[in-house]
Protein backbone atom coordinates (compact mmCIF):
# COMPACT_ATOMS: atom_id res chain seq x y z
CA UNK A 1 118.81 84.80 75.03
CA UNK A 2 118.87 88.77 75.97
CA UNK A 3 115.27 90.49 76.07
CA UNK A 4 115.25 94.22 76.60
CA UNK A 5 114.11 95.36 80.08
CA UNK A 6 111.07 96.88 78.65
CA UNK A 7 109.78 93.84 77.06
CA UNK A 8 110.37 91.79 80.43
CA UNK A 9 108.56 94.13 81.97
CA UNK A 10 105.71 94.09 79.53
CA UNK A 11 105.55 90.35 79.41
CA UNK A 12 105.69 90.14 83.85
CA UNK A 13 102.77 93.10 83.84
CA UNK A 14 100.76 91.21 81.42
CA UNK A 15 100.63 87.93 83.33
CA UNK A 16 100.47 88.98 86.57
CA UNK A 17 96.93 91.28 85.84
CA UNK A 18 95.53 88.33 83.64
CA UNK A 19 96.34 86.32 87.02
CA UNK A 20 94.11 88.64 88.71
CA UNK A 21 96.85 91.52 90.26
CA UNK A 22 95.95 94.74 90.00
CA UNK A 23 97.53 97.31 87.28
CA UNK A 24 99.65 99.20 90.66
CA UNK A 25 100.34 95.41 91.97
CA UNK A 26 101.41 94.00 89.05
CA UNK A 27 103.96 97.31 88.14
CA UNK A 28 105.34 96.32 91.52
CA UNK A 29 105.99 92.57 91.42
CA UNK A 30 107.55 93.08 87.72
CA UNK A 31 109.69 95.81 88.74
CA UNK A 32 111.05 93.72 91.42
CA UNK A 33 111.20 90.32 89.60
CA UNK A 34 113.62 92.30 86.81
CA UNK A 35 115.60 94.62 88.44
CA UNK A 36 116.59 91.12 90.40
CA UNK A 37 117.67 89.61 87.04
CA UNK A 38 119.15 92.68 85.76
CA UNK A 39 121.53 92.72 88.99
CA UNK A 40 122.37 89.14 88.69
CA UNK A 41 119.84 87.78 91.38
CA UNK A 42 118.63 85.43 89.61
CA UNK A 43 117.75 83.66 92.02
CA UNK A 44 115.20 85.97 93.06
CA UNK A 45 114.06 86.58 89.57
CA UNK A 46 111.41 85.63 86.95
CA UNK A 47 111.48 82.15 87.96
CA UNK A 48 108.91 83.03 90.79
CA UNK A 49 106.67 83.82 88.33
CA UNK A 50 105.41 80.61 87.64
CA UNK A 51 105.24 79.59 91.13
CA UNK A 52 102.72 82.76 91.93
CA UNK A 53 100.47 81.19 89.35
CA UNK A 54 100.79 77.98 90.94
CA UNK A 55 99.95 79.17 94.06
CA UNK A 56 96.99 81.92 92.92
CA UNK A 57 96.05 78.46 90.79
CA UNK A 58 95.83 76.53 94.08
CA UNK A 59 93.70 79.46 95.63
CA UNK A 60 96.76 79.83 98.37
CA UNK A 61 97.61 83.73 97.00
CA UNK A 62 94.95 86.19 97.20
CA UNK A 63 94.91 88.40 94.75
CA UNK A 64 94.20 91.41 94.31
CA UNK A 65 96.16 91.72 97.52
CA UNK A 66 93.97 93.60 99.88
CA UNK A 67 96.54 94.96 103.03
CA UNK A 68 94.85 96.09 105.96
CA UNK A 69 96.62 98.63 108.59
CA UNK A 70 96.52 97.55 111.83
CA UNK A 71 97.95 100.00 113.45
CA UNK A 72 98.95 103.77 112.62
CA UNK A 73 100.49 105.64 115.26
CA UNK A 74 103.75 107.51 115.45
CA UNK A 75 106.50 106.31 113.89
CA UNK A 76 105.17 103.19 113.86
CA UNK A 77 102.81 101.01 111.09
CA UNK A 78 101.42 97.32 111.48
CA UNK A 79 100.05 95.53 108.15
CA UNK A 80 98.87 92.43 107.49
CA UNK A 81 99.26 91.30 104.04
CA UNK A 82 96.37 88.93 103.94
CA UNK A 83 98.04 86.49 102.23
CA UNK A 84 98.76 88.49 99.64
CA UNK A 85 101.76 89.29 97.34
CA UNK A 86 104.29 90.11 99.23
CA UNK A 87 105.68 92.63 97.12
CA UNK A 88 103.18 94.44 96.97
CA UNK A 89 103.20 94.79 100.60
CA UNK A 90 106.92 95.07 101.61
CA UNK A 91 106.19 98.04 98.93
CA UNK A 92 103.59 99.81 101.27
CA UNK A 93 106.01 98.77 104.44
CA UNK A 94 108.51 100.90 103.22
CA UNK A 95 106.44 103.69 101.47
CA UNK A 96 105.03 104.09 105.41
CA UNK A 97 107.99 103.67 106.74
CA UNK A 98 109.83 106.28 104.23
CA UNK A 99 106.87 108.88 105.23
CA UNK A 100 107.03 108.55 108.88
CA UNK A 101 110.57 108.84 108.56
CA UNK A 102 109.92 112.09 106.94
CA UNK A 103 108.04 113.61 109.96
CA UNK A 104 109.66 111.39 112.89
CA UNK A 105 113.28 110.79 112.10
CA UNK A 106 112.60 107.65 111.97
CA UNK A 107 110.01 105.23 110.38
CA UNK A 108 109.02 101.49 111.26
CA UNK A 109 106.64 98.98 109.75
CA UNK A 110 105.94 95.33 110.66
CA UNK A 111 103.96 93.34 108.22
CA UNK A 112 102.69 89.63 108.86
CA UNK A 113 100.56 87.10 106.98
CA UNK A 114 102.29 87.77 103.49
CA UNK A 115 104.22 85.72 101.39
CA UNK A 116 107.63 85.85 99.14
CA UNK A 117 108.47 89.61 99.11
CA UNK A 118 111.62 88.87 96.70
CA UNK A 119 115.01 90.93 96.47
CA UNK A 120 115.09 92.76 99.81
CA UNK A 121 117.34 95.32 97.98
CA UNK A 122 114.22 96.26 96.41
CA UNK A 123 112.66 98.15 99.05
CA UNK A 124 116.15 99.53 101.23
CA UNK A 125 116.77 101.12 98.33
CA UNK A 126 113.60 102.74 97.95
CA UNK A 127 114.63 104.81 101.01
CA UNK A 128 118.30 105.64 99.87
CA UNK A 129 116.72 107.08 96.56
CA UNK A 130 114.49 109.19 98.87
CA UNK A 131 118.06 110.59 100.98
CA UNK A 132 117.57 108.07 103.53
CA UNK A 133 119.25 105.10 105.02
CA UNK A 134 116.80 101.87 104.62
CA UNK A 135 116.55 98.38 106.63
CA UNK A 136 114.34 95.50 105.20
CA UNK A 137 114.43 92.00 106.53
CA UNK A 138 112.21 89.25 106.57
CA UNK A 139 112.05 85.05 108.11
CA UNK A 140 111.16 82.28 105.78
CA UNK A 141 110.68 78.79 106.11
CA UNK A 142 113.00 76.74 107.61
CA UNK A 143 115.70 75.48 105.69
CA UNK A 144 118.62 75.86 108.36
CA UNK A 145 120.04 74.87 111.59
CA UNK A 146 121.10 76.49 114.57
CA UNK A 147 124.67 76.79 114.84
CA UNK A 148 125.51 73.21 115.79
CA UNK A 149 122.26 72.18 115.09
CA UNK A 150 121.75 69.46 112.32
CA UNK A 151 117.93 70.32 111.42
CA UNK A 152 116.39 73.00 109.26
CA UNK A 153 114.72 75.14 112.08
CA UNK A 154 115.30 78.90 110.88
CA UNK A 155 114.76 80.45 107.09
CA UNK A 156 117.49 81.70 105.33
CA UNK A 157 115.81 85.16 107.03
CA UNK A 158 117.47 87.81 104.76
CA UNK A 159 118.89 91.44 105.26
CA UNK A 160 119.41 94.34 103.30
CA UNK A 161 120.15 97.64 104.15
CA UNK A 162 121.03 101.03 101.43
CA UNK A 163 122.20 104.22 102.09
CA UNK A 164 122.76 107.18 99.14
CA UNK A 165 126.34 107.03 97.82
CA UNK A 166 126.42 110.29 96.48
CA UNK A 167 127.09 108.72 93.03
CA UNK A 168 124.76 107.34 90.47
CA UNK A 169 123.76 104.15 92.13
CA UNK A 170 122.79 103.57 96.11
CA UNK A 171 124.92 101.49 98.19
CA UNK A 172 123.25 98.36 99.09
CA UNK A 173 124.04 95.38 101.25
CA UNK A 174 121.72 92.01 100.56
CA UNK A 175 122.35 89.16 102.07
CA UNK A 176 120.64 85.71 103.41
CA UNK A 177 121.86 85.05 107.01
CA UNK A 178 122.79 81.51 105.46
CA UNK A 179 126.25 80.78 103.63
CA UNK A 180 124.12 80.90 100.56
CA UNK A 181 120.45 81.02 99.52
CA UNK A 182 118.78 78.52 98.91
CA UNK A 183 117.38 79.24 95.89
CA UNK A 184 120.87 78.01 94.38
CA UNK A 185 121.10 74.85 95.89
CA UNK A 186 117.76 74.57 94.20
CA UNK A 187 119.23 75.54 91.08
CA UNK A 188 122.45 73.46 91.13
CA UNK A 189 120.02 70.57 91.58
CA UNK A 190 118.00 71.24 88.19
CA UNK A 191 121.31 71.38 86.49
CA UNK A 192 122.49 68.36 87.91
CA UNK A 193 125.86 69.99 89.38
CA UNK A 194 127.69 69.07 92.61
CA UNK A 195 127.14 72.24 95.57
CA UNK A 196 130.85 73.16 97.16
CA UNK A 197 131.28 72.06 100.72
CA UNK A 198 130.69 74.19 103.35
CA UNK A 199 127.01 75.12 102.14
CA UNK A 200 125.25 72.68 103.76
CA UNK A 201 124.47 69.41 105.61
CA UNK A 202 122.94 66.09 104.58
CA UNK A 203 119.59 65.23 107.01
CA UNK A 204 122.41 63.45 109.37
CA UNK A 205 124.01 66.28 109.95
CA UNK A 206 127.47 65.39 107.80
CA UNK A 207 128.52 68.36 105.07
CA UNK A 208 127.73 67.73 101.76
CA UNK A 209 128.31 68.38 97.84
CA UNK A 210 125.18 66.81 96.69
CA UNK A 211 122.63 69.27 96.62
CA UNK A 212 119.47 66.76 97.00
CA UNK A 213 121.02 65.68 100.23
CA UNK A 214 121.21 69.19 100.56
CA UNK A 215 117.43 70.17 100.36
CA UNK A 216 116.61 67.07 102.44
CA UNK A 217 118.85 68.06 105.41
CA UNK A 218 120.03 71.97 106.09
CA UNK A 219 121.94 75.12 105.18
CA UNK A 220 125.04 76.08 107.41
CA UNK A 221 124.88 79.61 108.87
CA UNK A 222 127.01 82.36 107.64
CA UNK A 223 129.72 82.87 109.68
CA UNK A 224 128.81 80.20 112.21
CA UNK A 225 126.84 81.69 115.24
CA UNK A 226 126.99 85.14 113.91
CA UNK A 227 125.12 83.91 111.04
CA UNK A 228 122.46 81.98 113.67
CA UNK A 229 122.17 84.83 115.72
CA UNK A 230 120.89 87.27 112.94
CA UNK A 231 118.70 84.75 112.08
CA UNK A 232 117.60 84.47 115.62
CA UNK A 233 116.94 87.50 115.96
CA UNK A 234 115.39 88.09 111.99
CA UNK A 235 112.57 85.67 112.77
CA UNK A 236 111.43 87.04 116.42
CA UNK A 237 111.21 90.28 115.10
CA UNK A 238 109.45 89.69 111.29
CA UNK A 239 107.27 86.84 113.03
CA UNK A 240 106.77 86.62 116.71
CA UNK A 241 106.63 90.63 117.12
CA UNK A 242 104.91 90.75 114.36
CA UNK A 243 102.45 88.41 115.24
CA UNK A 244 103.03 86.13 111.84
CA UNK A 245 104.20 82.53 111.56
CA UNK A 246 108.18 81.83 112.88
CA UNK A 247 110.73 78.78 113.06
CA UNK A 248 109.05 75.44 111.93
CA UNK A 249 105.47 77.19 111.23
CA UNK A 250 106.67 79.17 107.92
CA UNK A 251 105.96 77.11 104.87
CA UNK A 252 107.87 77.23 101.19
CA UNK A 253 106.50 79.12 98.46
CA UNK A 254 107.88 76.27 96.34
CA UNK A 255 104.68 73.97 96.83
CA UNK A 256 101.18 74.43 97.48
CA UNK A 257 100.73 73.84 101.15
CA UNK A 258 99.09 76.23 102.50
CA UNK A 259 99.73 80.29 103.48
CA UNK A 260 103.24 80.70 103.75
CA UNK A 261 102.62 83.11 106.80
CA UNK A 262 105.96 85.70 105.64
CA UNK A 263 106.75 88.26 108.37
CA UNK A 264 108.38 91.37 107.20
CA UNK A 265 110.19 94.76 108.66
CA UNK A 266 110.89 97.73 106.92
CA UNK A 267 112.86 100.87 108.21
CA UNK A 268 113.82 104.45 107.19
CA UNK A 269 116.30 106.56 108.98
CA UNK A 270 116.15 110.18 107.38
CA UNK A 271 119.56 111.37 107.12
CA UNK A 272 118.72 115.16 107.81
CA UNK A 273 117.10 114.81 111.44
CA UNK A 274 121.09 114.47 111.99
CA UNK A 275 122.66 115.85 109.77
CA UNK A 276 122.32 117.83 106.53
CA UNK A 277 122.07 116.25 103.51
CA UNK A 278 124.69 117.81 101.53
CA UNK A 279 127.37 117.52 104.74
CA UNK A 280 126.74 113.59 104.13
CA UNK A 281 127.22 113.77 100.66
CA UNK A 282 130.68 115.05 100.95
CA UNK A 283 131.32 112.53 104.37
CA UNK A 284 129.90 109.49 102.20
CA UNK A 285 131.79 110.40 98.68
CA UNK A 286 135.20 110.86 100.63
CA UNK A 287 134.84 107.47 102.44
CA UNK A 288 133.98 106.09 99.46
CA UNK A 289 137.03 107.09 98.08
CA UNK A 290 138.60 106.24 101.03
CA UNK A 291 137.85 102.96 100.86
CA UNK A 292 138.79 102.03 97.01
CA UNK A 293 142.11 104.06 97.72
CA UNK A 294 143.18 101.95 100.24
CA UNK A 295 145.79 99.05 99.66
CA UNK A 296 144.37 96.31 97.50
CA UNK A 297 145.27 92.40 98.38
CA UNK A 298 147.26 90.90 95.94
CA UNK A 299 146.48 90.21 92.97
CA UNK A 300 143.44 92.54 93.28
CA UNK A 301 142.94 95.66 91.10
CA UNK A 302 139.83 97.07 92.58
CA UNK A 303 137.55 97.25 95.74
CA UNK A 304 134.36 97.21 95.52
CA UNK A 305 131.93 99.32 97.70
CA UNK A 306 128.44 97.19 98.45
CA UNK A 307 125.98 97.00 95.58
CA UNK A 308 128.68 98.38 92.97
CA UNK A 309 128.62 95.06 91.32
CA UNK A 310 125.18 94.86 91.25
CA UNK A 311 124.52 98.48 90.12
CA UNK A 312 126.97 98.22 87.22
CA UNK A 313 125.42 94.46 85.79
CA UNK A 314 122.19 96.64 85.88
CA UNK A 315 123.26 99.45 83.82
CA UNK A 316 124.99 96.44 81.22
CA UNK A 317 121.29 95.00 81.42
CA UNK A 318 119.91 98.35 80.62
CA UNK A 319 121.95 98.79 77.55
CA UNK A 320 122.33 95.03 76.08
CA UNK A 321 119.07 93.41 77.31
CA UNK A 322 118.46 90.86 80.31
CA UNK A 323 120.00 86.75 79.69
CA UNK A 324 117.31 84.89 80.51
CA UNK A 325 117.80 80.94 80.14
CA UNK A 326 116.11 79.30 77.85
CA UNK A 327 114.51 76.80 80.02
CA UNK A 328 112.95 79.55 82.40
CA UNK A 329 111.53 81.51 79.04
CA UNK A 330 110.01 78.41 78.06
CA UNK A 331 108.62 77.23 80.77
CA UNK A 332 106.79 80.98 81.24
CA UNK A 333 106.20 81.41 77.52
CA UNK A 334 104.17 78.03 78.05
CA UNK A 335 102.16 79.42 81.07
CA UNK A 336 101.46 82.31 78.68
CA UNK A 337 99.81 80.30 76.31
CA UNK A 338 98.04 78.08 78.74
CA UNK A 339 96.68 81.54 79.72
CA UNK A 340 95.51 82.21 76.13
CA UNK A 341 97.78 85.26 75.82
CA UNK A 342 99.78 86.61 72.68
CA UNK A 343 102.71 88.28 74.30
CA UNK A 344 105.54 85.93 74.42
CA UNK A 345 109.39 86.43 76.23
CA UNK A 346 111.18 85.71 72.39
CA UNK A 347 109.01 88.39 71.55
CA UNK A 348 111.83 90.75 72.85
């Protein structure tokens, strides 16, 4: 079915303030949750929703998410999320981090004790809309092996990073350090459909197309030790510098077990401490063109810069409405009315 943006937005607000979120929090989880289905993420998408009433259910996600700044000073701000929504404060991360970047050149914040902080893209392009160049990463729980490993000891510890493009959408990079994310293994295995080899291992360390065998045993790296060695480097940062949970200690969103512990970064680079803006305008829109100029492979028509495809499945979702399976709407429309609320996702 296709629901407007508007209307998945309405629908997201409503239940996440009945669930106890603030009006501000909840306008911040729903604008992530959609843009992430409007740009084809669905992994990422309205399907957490039901899992952040589990876990608010299970008293496990405090809301309303009270952050508390550790440190302020310089270029530099510590949070700790409190075991909040994660969203809400990757959100502040990068607001600080955009703001120091302002004054500084540069902007840093560290955040620990959070949770799920969904599409990284989310927040690095929060500082490309603001004529900056953004970083966001954060570690998860451990769902893959070191390179030549055969147990789950990292996250899939994603990366994004945005820059203005000079056009009418930001150039984005966002990507899990693993050949895939998880999230669609997890999806191939509620439709019952066979994973391709070379995304993962079974628990004895042999590659596999079954994607239970999958989940019980670990993802594969992207890029081999390249892949391992972002990660690496993904989870001292977000969780030992950070001073939140790392390697074996993060736990899955997916089930009630406790705090999930999430360490995050977020980073802004203001683009006129070097150089002015309108210089890099003209630098960024020639490479661009540069770049989708140059000889295409054969058989191929176009290039692609990064977050193109995502940027243009957003404006189709703007003008024709969001797909949203069936399944997922009613599996929310029934946490709706277990809520005792008259809003409904057909309502669209």
């Amino acid at each position: 079915m296709k629901i407007t943006v508007e209307h998945l937005k309405t629908v997201c607000t409503a239940l996440l303030k009945a669930l106890g979120a603030t009006p501000r929090e909840a306008e911040i989880v729903s604008e992530n949750l959609v843009l992430s289905e409007m740009r084809g993420i669905k992994t990422h998408g309205l399907n957490f929703l039901p899992k952040i009433a589990m876990r608010i259910e299970h008293k496990q996600l405090n809301v309303p998410t009270t952050l508390k700044t550790i440190l302020d000073s310089g270029a530099v701000t510590h949070i700790d999320g409190n075991n909040g929504l994660g969203q809400v404060a990757a959100e502040e991360g990068m607001r600080q981090s955009i703001t120091k970047a302002g004054r500084f050149g540069i902007g840093i914040s560290l955040i620990r004790n959070t949770n799920h902080v969904g599409s990284l893209a989310f927040y690095s392009s929060m500082a490309a809309a603001e004529g900056m160049i953004g970083f966001c990463m954060c570690n998860s729980a451990a769902s893959m092996a070191p390179w030549g490993g055969a147990e789950p000891f990292f996250g899939t510890n994603p990366f994004s990073v945005s820059a203005p493009s000079g056009e009418d959408f930001s150039l984005v990079l966002d990507m899990a350090t693993s050949i895939v994310a998880r999230g669609k293994v997890r999806s191939a295995l509620k439709a019952n459909k066979r994973i391709p080899l070379g995304w993962a291992l079974n628990n004895s360390g042999v590659p596999t197309e079954d994607p239970a065998e999958a989940m019980e045993g670990t993802l594969i790296p992207i890029g081999g030790p390249k892949g391992y060695g972002m990660a690496f480097f993904i989870d001292l940062i977000c969780g030992l510098l950070s001073g939140s949970k790392y390697s074996r200690d993060l736990l899955t969103f997916h089930e009630p077990l406790g705090p999930t512990g999430v360490g995050a970064t977020t980073l802004a680079v203001d683009i006129a401490h070097f150089m002015a803006m309108d210089r890099f305008i003209v630098l960024i829109r020639d490479y661009i063109k540069a770049i989708r100029e140059s000889k295409k492979a054969d058989g191929g028509d176009r290039i692609y810069v990064p977050g193109e495809i995502e940027a243009e499945k957003q404006h189709i979702s703007l003008l024709e409405g969001v797909g949203i399976d069936s399944a997922l709407a009613k599996e929310i429309n029934d946490l709706l009315e277990k809520m005792d609320m008259d809003v409904r996702i057909e309502d669209g």
